[in-house]
Protein backbone atom coordinates (compact mmCIF):
# COMPACT_ATOMS: atom_id res chain seq x y z
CA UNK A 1 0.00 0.00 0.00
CA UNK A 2 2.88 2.30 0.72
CA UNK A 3 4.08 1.74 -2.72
CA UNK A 4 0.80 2.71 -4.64
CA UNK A 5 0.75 5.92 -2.35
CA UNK A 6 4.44 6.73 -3.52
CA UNK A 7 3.52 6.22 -6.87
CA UNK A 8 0.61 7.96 -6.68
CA UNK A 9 2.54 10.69 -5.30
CA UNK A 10 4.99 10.84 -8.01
CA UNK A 11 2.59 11.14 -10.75
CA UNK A 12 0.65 13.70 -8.77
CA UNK A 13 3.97 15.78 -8.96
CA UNK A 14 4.52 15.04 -12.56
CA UNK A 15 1.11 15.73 -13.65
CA UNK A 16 1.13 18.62 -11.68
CA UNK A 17 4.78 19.99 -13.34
CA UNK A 18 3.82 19.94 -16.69
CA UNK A 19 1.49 22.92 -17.35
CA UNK A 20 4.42 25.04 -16.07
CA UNK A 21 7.05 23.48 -18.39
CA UNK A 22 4.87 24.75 -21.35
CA UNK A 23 2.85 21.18 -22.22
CA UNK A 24 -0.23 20.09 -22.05
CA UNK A 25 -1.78 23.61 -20.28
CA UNK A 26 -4.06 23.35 -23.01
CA UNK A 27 -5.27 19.44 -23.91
CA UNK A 28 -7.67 17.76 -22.57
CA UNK A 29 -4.82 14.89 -20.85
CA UNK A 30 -1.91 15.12 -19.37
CA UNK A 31 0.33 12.28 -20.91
CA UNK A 32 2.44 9.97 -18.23
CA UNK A 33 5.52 7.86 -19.61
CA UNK A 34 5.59 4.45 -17.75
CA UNK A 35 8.70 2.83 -18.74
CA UNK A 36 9.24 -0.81 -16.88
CA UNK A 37 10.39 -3.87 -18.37
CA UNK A 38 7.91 -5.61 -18.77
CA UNK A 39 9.94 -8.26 -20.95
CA UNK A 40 13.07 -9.79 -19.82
CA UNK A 41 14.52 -10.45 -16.74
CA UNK A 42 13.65 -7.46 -14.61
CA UNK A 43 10.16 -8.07 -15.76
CA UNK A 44 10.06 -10.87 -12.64
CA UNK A 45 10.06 -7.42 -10.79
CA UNK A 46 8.92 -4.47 -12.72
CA UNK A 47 5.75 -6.39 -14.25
CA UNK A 48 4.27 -5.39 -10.79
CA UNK A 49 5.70 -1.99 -10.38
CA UNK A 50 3.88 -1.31 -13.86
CA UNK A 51 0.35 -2.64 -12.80
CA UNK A 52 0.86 -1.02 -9.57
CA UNK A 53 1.34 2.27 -11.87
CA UNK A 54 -1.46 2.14 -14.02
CA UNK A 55 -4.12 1.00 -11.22
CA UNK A 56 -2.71 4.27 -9.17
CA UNK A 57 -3.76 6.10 -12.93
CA UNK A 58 -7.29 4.56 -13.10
CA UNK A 59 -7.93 5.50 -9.50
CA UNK A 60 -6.66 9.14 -10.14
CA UNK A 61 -9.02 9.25 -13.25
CA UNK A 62 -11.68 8.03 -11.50
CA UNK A 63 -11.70 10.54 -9.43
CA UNK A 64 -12.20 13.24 -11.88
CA UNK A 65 -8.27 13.62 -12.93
CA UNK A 66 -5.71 16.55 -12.28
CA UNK A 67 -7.53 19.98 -12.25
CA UNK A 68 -10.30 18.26 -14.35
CA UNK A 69 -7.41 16.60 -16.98
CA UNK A 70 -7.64 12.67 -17.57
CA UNK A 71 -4.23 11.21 -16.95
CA UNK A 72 -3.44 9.03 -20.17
CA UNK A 73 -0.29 6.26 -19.93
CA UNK A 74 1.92 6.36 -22.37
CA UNK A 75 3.47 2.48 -21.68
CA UNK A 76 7.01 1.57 -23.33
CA UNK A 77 8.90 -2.30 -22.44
CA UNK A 78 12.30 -1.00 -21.39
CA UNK A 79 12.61 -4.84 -22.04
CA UNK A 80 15.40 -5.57 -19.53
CA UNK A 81 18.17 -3.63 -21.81
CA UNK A 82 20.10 -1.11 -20.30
């Protein structure tokens, strides 16, 4: 549970951040990279971290957004590769 809050809290920061770096102030979502390998063999780990991620971005949609924004994933496989 302390990891969805963290989460949550870091994409409350990032969604927050990005009208004032001159993006998205005027669309309709605020677009999230989630990079995690989701192939490979971190994916044993960061399979979860990823789920965990986008659940914490349903919830925060479900609850009406970021200042009335929809959060939308943008999800990438880092595929293990450094």
């Amino acid at each position: 549970m302390k990891l969805l809050k963290n989460i949550k809290a870091t994409i409350a920061v990032v969604a927050f951040s990005l009208p004032f770096m001159g993006q998205a102030s005027a669309a309709d979502e605020i677009k999230v990279g989630v990079l995690f390998s989701l192939t490979g063999g971190l994916s044993i780990v960061e399979k979860s971290l990823s789920d965990a991620t986008l659940m914490a971005i349903d919830e925060i949609n479900a609850n009406g957004g970021v200042d009335g924004k929809m959060i939308k994933p943008i999800v990438e496989d880092g595929a293990s590769d450094p």
